[in-house]
Protein backbone atom coordinates (compact mmCIF):
# COMPACT_ATOMS: atom_id res chain seq x y z
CA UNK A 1 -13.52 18.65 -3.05
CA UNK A 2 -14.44 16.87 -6.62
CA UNK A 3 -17.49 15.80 -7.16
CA UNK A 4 -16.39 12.18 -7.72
CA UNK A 5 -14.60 12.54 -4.15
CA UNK A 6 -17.65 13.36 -3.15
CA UNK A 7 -19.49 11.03 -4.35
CA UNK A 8 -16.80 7.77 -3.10
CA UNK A 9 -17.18 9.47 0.12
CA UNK A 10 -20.71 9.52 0.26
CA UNK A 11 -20.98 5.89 -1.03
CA UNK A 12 -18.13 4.75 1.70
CA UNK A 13 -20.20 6.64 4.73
CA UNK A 14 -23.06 4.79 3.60
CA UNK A 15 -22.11 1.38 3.42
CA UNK A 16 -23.14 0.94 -0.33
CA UNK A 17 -20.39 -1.00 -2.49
CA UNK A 18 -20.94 -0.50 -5.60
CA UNK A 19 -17.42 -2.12 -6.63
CA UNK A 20 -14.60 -3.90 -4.81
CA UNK A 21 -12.52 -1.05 -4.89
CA UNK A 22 -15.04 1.16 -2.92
CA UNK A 23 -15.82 -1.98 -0.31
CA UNK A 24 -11.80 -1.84 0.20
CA UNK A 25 -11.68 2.22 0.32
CA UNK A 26 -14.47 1.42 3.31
CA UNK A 27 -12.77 -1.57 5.14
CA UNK A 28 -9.70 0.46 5.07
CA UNK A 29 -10.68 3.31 6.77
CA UNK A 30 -12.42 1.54 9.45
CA UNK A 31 -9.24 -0.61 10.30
CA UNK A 32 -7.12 2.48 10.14
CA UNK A 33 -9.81 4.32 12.72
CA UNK A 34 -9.87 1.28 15.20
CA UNK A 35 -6.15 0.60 15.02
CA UNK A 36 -4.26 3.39 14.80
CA UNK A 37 -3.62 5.39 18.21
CA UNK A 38 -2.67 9.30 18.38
CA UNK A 39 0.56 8.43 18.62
CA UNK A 40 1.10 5.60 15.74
CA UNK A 41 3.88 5.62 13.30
CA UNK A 42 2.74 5.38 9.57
CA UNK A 43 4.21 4.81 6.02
CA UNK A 44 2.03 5.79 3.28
CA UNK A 45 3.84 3.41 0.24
CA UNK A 46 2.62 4.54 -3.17
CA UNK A 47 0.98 7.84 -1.81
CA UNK A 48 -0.70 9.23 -4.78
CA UNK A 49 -3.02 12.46 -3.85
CA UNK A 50 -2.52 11.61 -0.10
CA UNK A 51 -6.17 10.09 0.61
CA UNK A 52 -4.61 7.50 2.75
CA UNK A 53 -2.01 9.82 4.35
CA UNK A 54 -4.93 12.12 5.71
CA UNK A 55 -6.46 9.31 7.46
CA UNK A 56 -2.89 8.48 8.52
CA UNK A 57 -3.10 12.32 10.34
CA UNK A 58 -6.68 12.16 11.55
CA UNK A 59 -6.09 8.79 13.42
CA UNK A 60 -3.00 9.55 14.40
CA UNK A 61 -2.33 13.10 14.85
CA UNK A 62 0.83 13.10 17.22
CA UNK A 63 3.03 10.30 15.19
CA UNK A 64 5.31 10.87 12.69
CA UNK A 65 4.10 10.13 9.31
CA UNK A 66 6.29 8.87 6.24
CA UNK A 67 5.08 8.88 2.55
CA UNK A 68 6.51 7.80 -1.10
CA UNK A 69 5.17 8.94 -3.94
CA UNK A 70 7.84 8.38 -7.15
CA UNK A 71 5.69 10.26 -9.94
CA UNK A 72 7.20 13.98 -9.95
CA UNK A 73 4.18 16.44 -10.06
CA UNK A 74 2.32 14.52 -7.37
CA UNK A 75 5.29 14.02 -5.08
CA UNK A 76 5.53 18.45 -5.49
CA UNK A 77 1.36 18.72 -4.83
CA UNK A 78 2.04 16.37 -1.90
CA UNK A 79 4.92 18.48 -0.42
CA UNK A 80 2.53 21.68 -0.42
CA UNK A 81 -0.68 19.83 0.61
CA UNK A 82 1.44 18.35 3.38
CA UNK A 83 3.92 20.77 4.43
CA UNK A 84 5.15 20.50 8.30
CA UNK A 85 2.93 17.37 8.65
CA UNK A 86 4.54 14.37 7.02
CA UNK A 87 8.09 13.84 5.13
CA UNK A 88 7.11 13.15 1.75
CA UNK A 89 10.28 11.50 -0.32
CA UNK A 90 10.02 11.07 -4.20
CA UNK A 91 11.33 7.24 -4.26
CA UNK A 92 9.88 4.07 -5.75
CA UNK A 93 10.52 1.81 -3.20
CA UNK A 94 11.87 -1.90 -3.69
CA UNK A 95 14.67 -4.21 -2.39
CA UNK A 96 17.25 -2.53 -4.31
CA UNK A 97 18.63 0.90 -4.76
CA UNK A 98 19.61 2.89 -7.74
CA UNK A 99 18.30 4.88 -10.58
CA UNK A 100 15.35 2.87 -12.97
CA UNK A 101 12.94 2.91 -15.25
CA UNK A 102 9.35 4.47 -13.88
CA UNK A 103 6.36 3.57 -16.33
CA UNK A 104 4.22 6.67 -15.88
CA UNK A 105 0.96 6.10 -17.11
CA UNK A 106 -0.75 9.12 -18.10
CA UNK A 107 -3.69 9.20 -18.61
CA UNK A 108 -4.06 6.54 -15.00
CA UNK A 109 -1.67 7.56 -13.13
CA UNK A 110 -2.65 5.21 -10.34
CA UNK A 111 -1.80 2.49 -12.74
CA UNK A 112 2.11 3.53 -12.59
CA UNK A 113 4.43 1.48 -11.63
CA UNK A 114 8.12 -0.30 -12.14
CA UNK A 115 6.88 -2.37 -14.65
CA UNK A 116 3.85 -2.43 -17.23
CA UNK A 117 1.16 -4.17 -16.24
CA UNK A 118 -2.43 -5.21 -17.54
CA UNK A 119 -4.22 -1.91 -17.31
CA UNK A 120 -8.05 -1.70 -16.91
CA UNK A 121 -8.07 1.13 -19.80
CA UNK A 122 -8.31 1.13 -23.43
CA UNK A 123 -5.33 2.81 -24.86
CA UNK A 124 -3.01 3.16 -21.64
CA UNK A 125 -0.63 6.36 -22.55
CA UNK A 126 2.77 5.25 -21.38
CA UNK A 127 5.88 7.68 -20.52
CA UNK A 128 9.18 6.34 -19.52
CA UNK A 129 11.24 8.46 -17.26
CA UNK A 130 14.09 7.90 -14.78
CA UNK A 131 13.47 7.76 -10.93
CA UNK A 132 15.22 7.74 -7.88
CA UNK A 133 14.52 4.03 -6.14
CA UNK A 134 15.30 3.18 -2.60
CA UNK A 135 14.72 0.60 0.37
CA UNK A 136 13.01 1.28 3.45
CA UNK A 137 15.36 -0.50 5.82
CA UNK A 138 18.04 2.17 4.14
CA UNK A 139 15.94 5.39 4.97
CA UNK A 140 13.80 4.10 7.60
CA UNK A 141 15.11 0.81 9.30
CA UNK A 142 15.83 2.38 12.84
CA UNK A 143 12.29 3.93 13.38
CA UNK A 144 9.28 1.87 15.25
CA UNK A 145 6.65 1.90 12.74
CA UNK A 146 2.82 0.91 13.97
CA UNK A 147 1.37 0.69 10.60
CA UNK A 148 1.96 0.44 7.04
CA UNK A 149 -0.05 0.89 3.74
CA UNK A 150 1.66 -0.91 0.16
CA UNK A 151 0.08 0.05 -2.97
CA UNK A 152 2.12 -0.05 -5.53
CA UNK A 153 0.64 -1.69 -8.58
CA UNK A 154 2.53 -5.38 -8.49
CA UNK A 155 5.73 -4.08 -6.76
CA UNK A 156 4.46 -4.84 -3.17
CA UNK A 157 7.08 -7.97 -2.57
CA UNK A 158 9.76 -5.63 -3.42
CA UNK A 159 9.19 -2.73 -0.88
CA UNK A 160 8.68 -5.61 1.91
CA UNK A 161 11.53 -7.62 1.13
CA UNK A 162 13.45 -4.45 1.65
CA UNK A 163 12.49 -3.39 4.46
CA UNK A 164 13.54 -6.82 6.35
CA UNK A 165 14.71 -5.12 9.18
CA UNK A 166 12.19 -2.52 9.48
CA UNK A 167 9.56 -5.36 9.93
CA UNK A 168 10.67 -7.84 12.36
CA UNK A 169 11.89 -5.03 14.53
CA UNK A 170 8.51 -3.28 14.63
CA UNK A 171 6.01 -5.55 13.74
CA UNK A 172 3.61 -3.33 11.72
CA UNK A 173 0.10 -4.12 10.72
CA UNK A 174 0.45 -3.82 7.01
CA UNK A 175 -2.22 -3.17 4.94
CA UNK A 176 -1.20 -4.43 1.10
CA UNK A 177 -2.13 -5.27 -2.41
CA UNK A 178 -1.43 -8.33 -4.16
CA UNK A 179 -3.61 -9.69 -7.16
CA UNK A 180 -3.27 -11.08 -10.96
CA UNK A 181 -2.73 -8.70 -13.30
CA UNK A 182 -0.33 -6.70 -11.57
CA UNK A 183 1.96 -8.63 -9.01
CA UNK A 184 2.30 -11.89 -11.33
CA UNK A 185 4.36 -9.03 -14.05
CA UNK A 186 6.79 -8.67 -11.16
CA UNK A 187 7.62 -12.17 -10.91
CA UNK A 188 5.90 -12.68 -7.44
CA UNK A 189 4.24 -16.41 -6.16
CA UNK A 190 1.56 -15.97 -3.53
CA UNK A 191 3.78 -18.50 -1.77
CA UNK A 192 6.48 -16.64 -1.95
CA UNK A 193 4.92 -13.77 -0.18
CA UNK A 194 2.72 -15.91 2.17
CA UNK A 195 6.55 -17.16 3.85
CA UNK A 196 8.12 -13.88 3.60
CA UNK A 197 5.59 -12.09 5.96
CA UNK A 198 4.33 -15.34 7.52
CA UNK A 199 6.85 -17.32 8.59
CA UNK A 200 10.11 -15.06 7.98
CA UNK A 201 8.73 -11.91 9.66
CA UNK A 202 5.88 -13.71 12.11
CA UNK A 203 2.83 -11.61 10.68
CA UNK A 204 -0.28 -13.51 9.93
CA UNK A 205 -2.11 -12.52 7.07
CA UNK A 206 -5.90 -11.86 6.59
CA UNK A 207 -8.54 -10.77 3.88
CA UNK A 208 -9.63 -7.36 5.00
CA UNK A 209 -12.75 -8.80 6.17
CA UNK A 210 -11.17 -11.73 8.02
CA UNK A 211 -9.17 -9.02 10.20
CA UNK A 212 -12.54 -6.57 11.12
CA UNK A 213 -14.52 -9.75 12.13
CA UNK A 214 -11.44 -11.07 14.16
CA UNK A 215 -11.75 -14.54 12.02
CA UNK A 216 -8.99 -16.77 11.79
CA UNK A 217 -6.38 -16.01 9.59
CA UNK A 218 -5.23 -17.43 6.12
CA UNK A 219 -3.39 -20.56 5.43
CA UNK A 220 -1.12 -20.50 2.85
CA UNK A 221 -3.18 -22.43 0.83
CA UNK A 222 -5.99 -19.99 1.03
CA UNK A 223 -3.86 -17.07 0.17
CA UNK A 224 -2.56 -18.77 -3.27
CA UNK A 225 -6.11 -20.10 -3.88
CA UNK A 226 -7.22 -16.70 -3.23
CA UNK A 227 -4.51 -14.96 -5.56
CA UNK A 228 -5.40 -17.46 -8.50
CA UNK A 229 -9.15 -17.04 -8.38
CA UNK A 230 -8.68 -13.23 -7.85
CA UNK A 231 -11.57 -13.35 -4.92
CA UNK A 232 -9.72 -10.63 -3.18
CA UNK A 233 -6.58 -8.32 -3.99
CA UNK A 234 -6.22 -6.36 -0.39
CA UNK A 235 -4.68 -7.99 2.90
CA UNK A 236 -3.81 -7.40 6.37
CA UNK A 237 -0.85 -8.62 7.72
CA UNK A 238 -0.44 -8.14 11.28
CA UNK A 239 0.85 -9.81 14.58
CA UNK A 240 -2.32 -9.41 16.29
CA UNK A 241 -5.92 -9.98 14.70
C-alpha cells in the first residue's frame, strides 16, 4: 500500500476531514457498508485504481460486479488486479455510442474526462486519444442493478441519461458527482438533472449527509442552489432514504 493510501485511510478510519474530498471518501464507504447486501449488484462508473470497486467486493461479495474505466493502462492494471472478480470494460460511458475524443490528463489522471475541464493543477498535461464510448442500457440494460457509483469528471448526465432503462427497471441507489467546474463544461443544468432522476426515473436525491442521517430529501430548488454555491459536489439518489 502507498503511503498516501495509507495515510487517506488512516484519516477516513478516524473521522478527521481534513478536506471535502476525504469527508466524501468517508461518507461513501459507510453508505456502501450499510447498504449494500452480499448479494448486491454494482457498477463502478469511472473506476480508476478500483478503490471503490473493492468496497463494491467486500460489501458485496456474492453479486456480480461491473466496472468502466476508459483510460488504457488503468483499464489493463484493473483487469489483473481484478481478474475472475468483476468484468472490467474499457468504455467511456454516455448516452451515445461511437468512437470520441478522450482528454487524458497526465499528469491527473483522475481529472480525465470527455471534455476539458477547469483542473485544480497548474500546468494540466493534456493527451488526446481515441476511445471506445458506450451506453449502459446497450451493455447492461437487462441486469437488476442494486447500486451504482458515477464519477466521471462532468459527464455524469450522460452515463444516466443512457442508461434510461437500466434505472427505472432497477431502481439503484446511485451515488454521483455533480459540481461547477466540471459538469457546467458538459452543458448540464442542475434542473435538468434534478427531473431526470427525480421525476423521470422516481429517485429522490440527497446530500451524502442528508441520506446517512435519514433527513428529508432535496427540493429542486436546493439542489440548483446547492450546485451554484458549490456547498456540496456528491449525491445520493435513491428510492428509499
Amino acid at each position: 500500500m502507498e503511503i498516501k493510501e495509507l495515510i487517506r485511510n488512516t484519516l477516513i478510519f478516524l473521522h478527521l476531514d481534513l478536506s471535502k474530498n476525504l469527508k466524501y471518501d468517508r461518507l461513501t464507504k459507510l453508505i456502501m457498508k450499510k447498504l449494500l447486501k452480499a448479494d448486491s449488484n454494482c457498477i463502478d462508473v469511472g473506476c480508476h485504481k478500483g478503490e471503490i470497486l473493492d468496497m463494491m467486493l467486500k460489501y458485496a461479495p456474492n453479486g456480480h460486479h461491473y466496472a468502466f474505466e476508459p483510460i488504457p493502462y488503468l483499464f489493463q492494471e484493473l483487469k489483473k488486479k481484478f481478474n475472475g472478480k468483476a468484468t472490467i470494460y474499457p468504455y467511456a460511458l454516455s448516452d451515445e455510442t461511437g468512437i470520441t475524443s478522450f482528454n487524458l490528463v497526465k499528469n491527473a489522471p483522475a481529472y480525465s474526462g470527455l471534455k476539458q475541464r477547469h483542473y485544480d493543477i497548474d500546468k494540466p498535461d493534456i493527451e488526446v486519444i481515441n476511445i471506445e464510448m458506450e451506453t449502459l442500457d446497450n451493455l447492461l440494460g437487462e441486469k437488476h442493478i442494486d447500486f451504482i457509483k458515477i464519477d466521471v469528471e462532468g459527464g455524469e448526465f450522460g452515463v444516466l441519461k443512457g442508461a434510461k432503462k437500466m434505472l427505472k427497471a432497477s431502481l439503484p441507489t446511485i451515488l454521483f458527482e455533480c459540481g461547477k467546474g466540471a459538469s457546467d463544461y458538459y452543458g448540464t443544468q442542475p434542473a435538468d438533472i434534478f427531473n431526470y432522476l427525480n421525476k423521470e426515473i422516481g429517485l429522490k436525491i440527497y446530500t451524502l449527509d442528508q441520506f446517512i442521517g435519514k433527513r428529508q430529501a432535496m427540493s429542486q430548488a436546493d439542489f440548483v442552489d446547492c450546485f451554484e454555491k458549490q456547498t456540496d459536489y456528491y449525491f445520493v439518489a435513491s428510492a428509499n432514504a
